[in-house]
N, C-alpha and C. Protein backbone atom coordinates (compact mmCIF):
# COMPACT_ATOMS: atom_id res chain seq x y z
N UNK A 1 3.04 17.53 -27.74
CA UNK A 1 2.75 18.50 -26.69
C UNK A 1 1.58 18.01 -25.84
N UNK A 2 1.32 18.32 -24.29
CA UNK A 2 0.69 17.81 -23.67
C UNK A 2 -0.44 19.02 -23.58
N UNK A 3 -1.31 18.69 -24.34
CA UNK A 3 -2.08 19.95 -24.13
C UNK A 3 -3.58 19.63 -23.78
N UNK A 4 -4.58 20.75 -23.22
CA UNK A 4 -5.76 20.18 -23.27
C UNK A 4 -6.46 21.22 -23.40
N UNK A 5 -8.18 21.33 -23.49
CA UNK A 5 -8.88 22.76 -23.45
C UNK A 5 -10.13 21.94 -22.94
N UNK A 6 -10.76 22.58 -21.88
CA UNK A 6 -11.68 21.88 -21.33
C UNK A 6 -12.87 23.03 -20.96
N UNK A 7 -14.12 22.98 -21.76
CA UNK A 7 -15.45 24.34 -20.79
C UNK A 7 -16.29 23.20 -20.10
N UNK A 8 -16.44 23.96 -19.03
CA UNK A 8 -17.57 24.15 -17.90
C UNK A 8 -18.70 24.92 -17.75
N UNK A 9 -19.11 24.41 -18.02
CA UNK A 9 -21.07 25.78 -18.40
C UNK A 9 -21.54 24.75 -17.16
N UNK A 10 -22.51 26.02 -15.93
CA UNK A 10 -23.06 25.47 -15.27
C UNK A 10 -24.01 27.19 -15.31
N UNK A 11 -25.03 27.19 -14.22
CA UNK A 11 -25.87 27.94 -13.72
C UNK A 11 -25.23 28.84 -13.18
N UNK A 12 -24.13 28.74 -12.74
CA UNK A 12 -23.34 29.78 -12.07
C UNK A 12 -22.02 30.45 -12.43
N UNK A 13 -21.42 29.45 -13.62
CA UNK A 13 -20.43 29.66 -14.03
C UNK A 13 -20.22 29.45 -15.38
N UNK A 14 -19.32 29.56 -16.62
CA UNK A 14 -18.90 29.25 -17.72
C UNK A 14 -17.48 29.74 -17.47
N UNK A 15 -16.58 28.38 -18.02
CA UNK A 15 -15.41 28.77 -18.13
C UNK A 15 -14.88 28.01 -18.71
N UNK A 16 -13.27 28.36 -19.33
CA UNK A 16 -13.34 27.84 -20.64
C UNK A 16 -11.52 27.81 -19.55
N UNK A 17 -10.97 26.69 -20.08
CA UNK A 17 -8.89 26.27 -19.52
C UNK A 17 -8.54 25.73 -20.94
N UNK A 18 -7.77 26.37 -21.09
CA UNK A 18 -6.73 25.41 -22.48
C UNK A 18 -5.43 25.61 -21.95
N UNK A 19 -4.58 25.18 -21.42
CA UNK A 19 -3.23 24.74 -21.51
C UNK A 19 -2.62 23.39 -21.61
N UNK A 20 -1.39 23.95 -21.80
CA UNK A 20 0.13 23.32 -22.32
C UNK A 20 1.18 22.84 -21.16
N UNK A 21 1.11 22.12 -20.88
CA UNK A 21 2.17 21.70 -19.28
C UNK A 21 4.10 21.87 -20.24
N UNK A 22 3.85 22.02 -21.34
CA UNK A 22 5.30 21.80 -22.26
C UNK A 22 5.74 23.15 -22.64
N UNK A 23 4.89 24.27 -22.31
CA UNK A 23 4.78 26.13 -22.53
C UNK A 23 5.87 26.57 -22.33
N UNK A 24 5.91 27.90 -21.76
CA UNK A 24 7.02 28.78 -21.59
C UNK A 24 6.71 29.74 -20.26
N UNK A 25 5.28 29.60 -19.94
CA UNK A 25 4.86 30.37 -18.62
C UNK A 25 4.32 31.43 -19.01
N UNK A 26 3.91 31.58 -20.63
CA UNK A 26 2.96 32.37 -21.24
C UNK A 26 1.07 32.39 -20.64
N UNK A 27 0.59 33.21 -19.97
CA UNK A 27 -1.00 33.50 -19.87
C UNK A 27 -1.48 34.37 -20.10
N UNK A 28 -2.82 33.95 -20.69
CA UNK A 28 -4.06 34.78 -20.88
C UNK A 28 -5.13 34.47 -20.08
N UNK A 29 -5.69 35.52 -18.74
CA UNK A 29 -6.02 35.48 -17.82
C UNK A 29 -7.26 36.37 -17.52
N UNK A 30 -8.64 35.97 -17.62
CA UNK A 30 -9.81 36.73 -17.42
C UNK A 30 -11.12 36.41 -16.56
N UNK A 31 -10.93 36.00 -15.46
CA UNK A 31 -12.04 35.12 -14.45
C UNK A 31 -12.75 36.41 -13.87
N UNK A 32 -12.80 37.24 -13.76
CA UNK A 32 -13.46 38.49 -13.44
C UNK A 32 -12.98 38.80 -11.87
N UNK A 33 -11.47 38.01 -11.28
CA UNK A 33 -11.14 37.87 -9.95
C UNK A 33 -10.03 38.84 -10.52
N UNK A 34 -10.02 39.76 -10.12
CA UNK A 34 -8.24 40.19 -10.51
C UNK A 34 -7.23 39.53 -9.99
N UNK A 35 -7.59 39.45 -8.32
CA UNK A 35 -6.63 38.52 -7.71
C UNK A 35 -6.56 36.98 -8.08
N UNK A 36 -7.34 36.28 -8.05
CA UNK A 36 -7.23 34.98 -8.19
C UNK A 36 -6.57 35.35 -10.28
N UNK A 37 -6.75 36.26 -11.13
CA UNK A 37 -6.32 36.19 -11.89
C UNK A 37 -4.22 36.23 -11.77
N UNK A 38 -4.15 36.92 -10.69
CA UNK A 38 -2.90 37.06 -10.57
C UNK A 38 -2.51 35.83 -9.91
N UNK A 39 -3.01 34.82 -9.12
CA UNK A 39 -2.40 33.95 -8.55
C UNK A 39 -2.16 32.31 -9.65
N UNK A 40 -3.63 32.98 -10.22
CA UNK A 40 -2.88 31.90 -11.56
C UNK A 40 -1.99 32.00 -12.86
N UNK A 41 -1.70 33.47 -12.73
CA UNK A 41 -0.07 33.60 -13.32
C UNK A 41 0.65 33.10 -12.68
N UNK A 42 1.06 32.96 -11.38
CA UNK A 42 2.22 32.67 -10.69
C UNK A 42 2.12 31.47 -11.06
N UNK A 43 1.34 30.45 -11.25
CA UNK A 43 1.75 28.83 -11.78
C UNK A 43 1.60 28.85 -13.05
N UNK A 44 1.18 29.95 -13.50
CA UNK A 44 1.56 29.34 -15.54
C UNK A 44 3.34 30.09 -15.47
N UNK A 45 3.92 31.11 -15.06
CA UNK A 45 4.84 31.56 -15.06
C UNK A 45 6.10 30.95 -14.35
N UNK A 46 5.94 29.92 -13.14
CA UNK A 46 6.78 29.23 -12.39
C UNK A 46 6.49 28.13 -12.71
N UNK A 47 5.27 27.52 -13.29
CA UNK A 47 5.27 26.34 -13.86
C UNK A 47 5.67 25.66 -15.08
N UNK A 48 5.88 26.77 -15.80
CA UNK A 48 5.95 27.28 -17.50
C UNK A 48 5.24 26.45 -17.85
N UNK A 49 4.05 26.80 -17.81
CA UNK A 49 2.65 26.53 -18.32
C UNK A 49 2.13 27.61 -19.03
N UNK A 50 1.60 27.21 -20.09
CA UNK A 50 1.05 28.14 -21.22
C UNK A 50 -0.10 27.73 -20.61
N UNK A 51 -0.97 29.10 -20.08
CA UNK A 51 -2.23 29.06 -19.47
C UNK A 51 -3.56 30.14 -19.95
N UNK A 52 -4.26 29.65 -20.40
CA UNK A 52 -5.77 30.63 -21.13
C UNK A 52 -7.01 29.95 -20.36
N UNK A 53 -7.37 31.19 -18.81
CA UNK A 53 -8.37 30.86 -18.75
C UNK A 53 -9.47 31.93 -18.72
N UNK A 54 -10.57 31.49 -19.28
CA UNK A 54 -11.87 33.25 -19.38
C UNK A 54 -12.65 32.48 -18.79
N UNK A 55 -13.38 33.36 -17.37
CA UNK A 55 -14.40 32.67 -16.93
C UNK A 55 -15.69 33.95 -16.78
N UNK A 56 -16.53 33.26 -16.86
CA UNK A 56 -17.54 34.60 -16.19
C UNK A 56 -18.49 33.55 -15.68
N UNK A 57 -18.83 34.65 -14.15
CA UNK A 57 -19.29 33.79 -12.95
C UNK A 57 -20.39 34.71 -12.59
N UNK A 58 -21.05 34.31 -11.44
CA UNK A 58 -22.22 35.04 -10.89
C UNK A 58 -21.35 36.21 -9.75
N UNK A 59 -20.45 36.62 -10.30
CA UNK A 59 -19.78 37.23 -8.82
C UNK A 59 -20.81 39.00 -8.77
N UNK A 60 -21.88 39.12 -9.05
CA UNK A 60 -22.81 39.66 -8.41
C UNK A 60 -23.40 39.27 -6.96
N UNK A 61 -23.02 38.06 -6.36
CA UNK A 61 -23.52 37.31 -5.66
C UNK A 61 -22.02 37.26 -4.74
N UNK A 62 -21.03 36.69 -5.46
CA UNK A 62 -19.57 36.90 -4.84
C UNK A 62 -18.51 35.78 -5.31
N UNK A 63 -17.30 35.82 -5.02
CA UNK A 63 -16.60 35.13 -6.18
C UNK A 63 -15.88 33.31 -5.80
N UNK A 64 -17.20 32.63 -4.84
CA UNK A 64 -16.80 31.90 -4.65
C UNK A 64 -17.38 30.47 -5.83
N UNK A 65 -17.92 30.46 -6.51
CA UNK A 65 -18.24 29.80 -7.51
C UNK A 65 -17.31 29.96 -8.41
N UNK A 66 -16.72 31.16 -8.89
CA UNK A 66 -16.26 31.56 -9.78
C UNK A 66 -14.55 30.53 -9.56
N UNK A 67 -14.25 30.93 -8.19
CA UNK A 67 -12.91 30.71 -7.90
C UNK A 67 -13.13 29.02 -7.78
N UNK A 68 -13.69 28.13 -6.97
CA UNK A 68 -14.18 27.08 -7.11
C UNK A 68 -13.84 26.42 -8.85
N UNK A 69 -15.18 26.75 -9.36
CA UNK A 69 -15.08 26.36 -10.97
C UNK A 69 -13.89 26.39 -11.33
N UNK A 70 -13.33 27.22 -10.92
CA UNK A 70 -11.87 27.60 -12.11
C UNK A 70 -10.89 26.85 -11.91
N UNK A 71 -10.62 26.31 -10.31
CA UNK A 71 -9.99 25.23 -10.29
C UNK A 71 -10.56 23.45 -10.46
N UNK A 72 -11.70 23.57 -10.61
CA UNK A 72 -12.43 22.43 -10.86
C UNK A 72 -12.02 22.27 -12.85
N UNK A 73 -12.15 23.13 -13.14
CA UNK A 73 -11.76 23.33 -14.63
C UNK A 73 -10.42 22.84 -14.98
N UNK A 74 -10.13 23.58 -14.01
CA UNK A 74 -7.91 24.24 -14.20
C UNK A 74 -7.78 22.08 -13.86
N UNK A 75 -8.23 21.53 -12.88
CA UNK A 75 -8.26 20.24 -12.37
C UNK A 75 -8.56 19.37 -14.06
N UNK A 76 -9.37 19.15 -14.48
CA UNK A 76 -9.85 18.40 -15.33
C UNK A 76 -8.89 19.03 -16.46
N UNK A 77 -8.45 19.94 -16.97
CA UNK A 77 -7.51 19.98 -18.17
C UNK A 77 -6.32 19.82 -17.75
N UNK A 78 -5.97 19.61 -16.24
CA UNK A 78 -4.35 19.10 -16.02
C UNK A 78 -4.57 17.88 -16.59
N UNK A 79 -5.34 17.33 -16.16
CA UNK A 79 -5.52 15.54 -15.99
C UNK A 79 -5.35 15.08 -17.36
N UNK A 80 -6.69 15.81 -18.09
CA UNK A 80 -6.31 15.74 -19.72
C UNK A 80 -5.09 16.26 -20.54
N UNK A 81 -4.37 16.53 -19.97
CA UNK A 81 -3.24 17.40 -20.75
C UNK A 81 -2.09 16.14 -20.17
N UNK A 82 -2.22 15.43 -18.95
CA UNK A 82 -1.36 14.79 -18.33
C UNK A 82 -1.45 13.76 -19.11
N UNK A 83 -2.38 12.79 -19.82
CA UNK A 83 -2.50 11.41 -20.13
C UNK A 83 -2.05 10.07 -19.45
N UNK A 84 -1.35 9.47 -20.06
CA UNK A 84 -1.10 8.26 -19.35
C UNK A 84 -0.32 8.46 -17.94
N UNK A 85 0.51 9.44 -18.02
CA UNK A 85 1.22 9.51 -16.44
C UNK A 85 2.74 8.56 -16.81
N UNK A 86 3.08 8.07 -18.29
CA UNK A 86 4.11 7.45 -18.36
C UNK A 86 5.83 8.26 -18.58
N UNK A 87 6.42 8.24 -17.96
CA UNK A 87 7.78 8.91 -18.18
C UNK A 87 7.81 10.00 -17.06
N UNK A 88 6.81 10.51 -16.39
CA UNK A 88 7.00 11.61 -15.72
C UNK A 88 7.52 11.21 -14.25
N UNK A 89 8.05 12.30 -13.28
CA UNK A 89 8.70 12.57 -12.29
C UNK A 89 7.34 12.23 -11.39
N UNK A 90 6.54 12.53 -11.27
CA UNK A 90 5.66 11.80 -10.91
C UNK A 90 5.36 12.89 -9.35
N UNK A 91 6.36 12.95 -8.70
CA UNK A 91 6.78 13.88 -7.48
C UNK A 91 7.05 15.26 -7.85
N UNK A 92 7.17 16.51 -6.87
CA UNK A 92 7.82 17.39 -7.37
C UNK A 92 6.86 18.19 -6.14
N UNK A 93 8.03 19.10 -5.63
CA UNK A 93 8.33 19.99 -4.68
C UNK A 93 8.63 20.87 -4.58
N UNK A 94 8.29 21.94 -3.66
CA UNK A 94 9.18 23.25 -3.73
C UNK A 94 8.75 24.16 -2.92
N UNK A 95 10.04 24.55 -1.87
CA UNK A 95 9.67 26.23 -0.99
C UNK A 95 9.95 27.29 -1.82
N UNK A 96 9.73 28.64 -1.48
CA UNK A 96 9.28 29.49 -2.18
C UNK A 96 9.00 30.83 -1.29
N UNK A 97 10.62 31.50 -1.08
CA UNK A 97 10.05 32.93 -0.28
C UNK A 97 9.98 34.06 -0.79
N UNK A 98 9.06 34.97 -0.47
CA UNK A 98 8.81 36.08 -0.37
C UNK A 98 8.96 37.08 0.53
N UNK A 99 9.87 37.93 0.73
CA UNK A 99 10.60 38.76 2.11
C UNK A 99 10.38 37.91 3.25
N UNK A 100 9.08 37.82 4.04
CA UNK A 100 9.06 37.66 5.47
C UNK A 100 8.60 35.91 5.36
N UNK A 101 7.82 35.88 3.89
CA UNK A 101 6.79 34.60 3.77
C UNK A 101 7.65 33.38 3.36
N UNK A 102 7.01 32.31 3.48
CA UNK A 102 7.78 30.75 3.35
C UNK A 102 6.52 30.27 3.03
N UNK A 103 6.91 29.36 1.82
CA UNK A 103 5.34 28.52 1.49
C UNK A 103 6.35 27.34 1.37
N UNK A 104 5.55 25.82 1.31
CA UNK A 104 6.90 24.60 1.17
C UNK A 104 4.94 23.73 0.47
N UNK A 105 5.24 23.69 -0.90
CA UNK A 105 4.26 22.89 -1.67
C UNK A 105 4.30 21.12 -1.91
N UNK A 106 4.37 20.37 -1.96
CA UNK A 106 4.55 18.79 -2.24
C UNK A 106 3.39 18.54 -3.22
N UNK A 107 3.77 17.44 -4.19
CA UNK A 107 2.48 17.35 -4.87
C UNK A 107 3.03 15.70 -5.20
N UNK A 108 1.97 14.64 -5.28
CA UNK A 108 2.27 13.15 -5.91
C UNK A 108 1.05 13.41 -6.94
N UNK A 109 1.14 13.02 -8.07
CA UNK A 109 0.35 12.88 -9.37
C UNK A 109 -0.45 11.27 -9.23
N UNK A 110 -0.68 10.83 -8.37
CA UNK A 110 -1.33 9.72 -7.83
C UNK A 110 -1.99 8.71 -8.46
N UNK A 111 -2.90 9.95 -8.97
CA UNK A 111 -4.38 9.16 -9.29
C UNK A 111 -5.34 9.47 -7.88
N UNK A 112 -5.22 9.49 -6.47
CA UNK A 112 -6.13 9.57 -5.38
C UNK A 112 -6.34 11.09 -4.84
N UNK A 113 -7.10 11.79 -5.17
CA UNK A 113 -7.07 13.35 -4.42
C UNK A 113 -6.41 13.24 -3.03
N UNK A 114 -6.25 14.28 -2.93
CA UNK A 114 -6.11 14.35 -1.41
C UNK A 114 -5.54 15.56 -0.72
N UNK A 115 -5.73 15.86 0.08
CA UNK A 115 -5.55 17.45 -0.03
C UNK A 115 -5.25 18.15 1.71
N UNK A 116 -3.83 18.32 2.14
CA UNK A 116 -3.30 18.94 3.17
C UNK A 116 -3.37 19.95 3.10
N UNK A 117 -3.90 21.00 3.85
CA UNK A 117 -3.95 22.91 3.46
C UNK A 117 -3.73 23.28 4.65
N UNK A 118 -2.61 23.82 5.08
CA UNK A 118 -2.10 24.48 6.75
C UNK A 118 -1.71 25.72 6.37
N UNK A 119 -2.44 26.85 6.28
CA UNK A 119 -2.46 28.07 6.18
C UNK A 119 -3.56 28.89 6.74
N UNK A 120 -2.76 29.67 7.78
CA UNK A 120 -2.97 30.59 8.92
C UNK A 120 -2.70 32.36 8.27
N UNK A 121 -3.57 32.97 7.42
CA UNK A 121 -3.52 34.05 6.85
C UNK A 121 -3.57 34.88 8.18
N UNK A 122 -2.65 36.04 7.77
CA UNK A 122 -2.72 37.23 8.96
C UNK A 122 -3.91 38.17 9.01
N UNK A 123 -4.38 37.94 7.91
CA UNK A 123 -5.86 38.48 7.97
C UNK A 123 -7.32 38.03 6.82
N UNK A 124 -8.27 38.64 6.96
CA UNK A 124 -9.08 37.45 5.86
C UNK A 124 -9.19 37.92 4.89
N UNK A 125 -8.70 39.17 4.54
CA UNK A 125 -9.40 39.45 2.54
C UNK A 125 -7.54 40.09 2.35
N UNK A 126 -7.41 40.19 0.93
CA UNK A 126 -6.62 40.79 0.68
C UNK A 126 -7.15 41.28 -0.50
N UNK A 127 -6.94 42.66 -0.37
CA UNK A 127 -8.01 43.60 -1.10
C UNK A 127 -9.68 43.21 -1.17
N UNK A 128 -10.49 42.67 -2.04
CA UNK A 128 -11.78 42.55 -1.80
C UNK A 128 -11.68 41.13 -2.08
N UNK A 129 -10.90 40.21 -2.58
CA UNK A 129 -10.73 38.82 -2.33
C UNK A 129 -10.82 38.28 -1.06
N UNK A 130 -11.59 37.03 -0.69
CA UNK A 130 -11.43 36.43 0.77
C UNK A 130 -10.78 35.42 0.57
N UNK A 131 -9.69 35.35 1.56
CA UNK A 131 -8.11 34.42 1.23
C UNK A 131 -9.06 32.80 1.64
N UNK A 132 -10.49 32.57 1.87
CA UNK A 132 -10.71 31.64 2.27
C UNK A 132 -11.08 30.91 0.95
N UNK A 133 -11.29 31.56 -0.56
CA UNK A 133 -11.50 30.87 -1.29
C UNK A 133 -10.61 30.09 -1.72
N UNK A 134 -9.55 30.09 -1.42
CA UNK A 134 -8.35 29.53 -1.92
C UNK A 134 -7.87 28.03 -1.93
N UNK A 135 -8.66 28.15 -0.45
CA UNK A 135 -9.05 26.50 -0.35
C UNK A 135 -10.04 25.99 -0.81
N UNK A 136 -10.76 26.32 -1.85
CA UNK A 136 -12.11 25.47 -2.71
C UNK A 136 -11.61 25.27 -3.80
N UNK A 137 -10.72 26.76 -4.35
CA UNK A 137 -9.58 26.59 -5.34
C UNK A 137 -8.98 25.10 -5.77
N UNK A 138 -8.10 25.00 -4.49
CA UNK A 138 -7.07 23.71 -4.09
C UNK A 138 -7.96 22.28 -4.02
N UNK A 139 -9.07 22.72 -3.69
CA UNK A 139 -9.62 20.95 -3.45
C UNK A 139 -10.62 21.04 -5.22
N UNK A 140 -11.13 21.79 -5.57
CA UNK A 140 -11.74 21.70 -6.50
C UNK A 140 -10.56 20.70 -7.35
N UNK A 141 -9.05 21.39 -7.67
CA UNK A 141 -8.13 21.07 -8.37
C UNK A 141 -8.08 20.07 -7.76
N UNK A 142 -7.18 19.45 -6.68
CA UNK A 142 -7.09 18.43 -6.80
C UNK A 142 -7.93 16.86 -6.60
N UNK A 143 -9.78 16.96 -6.39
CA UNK A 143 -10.50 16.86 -6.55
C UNK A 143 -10.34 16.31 -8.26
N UNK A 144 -10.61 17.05 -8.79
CA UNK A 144 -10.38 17.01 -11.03
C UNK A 144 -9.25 16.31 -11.09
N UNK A 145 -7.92 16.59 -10.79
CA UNK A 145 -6.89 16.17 -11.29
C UNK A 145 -6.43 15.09 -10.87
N UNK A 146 -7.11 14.43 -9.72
CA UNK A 146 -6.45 13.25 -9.06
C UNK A 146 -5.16 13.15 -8.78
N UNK A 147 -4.88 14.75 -7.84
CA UNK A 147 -3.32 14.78 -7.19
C UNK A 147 -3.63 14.84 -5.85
N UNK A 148 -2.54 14.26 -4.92
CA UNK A 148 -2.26 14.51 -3.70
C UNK A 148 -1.23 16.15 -3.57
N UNK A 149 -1.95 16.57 -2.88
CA UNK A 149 -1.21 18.11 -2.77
C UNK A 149 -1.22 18.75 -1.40
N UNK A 150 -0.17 18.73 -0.30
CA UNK A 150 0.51 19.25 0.83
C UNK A 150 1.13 20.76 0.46
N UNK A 151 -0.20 21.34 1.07
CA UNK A 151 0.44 22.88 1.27
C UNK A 151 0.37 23.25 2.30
N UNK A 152 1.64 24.03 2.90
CA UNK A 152 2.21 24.42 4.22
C UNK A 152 2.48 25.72 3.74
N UNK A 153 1.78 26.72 4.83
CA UNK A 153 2.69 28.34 4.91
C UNK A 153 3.56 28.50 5.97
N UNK A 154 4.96 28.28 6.16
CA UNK A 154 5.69 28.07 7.34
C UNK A 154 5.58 29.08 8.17
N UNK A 155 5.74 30.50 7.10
CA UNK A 155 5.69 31.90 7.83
C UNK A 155 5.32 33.08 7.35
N UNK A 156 4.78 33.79 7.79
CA UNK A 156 4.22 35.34 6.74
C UNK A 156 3.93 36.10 7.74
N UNK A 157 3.47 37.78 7.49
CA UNK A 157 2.84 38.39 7.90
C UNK A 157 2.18 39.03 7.21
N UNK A 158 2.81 39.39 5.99
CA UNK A 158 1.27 39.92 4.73
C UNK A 158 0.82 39.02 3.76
N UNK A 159 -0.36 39.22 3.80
CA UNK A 159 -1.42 37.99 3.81
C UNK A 159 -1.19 37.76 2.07
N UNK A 160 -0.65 38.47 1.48
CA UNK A 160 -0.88 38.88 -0.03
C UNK A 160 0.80 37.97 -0.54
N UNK A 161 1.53 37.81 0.72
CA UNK A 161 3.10 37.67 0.47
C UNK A 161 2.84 36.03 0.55
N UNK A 162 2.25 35.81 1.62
CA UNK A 162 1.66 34.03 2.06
C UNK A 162 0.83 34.04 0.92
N UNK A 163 -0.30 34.19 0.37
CA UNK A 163 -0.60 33.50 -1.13
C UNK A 163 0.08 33.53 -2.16
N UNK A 164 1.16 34.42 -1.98
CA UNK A 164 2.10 34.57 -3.19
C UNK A 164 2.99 33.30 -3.71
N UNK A 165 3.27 33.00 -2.24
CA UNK A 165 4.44 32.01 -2.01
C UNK A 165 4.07 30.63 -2.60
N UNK A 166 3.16 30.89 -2.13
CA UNK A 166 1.89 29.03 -1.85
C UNK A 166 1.81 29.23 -3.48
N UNK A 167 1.44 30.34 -4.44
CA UNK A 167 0.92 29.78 -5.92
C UNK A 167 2.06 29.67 -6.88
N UNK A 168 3.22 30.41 -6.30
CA UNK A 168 4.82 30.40 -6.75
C UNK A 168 5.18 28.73 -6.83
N UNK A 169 5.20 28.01 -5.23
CA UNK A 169 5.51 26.89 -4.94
C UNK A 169 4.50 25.69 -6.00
N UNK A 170 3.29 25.79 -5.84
CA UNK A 170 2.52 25.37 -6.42
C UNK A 170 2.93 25.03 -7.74
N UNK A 171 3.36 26.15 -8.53
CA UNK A 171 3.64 26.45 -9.75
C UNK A 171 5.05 25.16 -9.94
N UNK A 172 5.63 25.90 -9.05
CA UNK A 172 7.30 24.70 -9.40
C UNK A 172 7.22 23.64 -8.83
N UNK A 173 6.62 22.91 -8.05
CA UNK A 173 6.22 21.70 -7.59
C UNK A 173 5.55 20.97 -8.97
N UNK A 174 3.93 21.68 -9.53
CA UNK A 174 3.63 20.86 -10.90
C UNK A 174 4.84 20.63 -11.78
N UNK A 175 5.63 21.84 -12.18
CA UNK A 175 6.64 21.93 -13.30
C UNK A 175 7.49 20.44 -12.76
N UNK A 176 7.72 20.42 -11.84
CA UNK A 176 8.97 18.99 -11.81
C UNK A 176 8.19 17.86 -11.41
N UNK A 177 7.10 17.65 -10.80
CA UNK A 177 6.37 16.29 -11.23
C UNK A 177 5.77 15.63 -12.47
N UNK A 178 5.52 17.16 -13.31
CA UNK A 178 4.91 16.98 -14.52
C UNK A 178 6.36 15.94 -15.91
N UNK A 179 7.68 16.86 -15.29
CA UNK A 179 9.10 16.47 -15.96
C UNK A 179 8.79 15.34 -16.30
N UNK A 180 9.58 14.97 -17.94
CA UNK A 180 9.62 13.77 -17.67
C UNK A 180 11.16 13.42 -16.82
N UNK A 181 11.47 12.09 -16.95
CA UNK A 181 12.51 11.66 -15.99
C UNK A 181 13.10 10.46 -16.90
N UNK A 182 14.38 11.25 -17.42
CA UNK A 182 14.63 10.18 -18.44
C UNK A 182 15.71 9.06 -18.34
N UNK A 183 15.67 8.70 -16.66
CA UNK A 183 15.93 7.40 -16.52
C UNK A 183 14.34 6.59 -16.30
N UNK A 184 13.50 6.87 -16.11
CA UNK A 184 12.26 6.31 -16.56
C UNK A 184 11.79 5.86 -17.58
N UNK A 185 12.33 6.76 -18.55
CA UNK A 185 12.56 6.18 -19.95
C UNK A 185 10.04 6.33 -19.97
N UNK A 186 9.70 4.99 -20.56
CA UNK A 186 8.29 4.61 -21.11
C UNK A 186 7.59 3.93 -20.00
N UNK A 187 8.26 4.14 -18.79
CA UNK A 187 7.82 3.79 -17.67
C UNK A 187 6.81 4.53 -16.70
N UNK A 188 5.57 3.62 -16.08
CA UNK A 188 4.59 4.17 -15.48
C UNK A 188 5.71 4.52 -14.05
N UNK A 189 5.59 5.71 -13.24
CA UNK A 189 6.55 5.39 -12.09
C UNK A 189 5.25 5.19 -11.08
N UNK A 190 4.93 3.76 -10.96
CA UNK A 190 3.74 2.76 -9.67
C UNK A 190 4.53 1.73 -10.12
N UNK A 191 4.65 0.95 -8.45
CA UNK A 191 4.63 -0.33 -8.12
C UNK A 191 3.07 -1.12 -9.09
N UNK A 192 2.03 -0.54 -8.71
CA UNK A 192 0.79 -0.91 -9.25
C UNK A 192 0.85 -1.24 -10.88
N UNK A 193 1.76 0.08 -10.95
CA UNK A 193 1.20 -0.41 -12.94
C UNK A 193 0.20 0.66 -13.69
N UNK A 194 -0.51 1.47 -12.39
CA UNK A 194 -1.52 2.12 -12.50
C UNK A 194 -1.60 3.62 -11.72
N UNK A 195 -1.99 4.82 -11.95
CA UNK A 195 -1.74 5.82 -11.49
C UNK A 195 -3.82 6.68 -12.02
């Protein structure tokens, strides 16, 4: 099983990620964000990722450390849970609608961060969340995990339906890059040799 558990203790944050990329889409979910708690169900549940993360943050102050860390965390136990990078799909994609919304995710397992984010929210908070953390989220992660990750919101009008889509897509994009690919067989999939 590809598993990992990784804490982060800083001045502002403690947080603790243990998952399973080999799960069932089972989580246990406690960052003190309700929302950002719900958006990281949508990738342990579409990713079928067995996901446990408890964080407690300074969100007396507000919940951008908190949300940050968690994907800086969520980043470093993919990576560790990923290991060598041998046999897997390596790629993996996926749109993802919600009534009015369209999200279209891409992800390469690289080795080089890198990070496309084209999302135009119809408004800036959804409920007391600000949809702007979402992108510290995304680079924190792929930042840690050393993925290239292209996220596009094609279309929305509720702002809650467009993050829905994007952590849905997210979710099934990891699940089939993570696959293995068993005409790959024990194979790194790089020209290089190296990922």
């Amino acid at each position: 099983m590809r598993t990992a558990q990784v804490t982060r203790n800083t001045l502002e944050t403690r947080i603790t990620v243990t998952l399973n990329l080999d799960g069932t889409g089972i989580s246990k979910l406690a960052t003190g964000v309700p929302f950002l708690d719900h958006m990281l169900d949508q990738i342990a549940r579409h990713g079928l990722i067995d996901l446990d993360i408890q964080a407690e943050g300074d969100l007396h102050i507000d919940a951008h450390h908190t949300v940050e860390d968690t994907g800086i965390t969520l980043g470093q136990a993919f990576a560790q849970a990923l290991g060598d990078k041998k046999g897997i799909r390596r790629y993996g994609h996926a749109y993802v609608p919600l009534d009015e919304a369209l999200s279209r995710v891409v992800i390469d397992l690289s080795g080089r961060p890198g990070l496309e984010y084209h999302v135009d929210y119809t408004r800036a908070r959804i409920g007391e969340f600000d949809v702007d953390l979402f992108l510290e989220f995304f680079r924190g992660f792929i930042n840690h995990a050393g993925v290239t990750l292209h996220i596009d919101n094609l279309r929305g009008i509720n702002a809650h339906h467009q993050a829905e889509t994007i952590f849905k897509a997210f979710g099934r994009a990891l699940r089939m890059a993570v696959e293995a690919d068993l005409r790959m067989g024990d194979i790194l999939p790089s020209t290089k040799g190296a990922l």
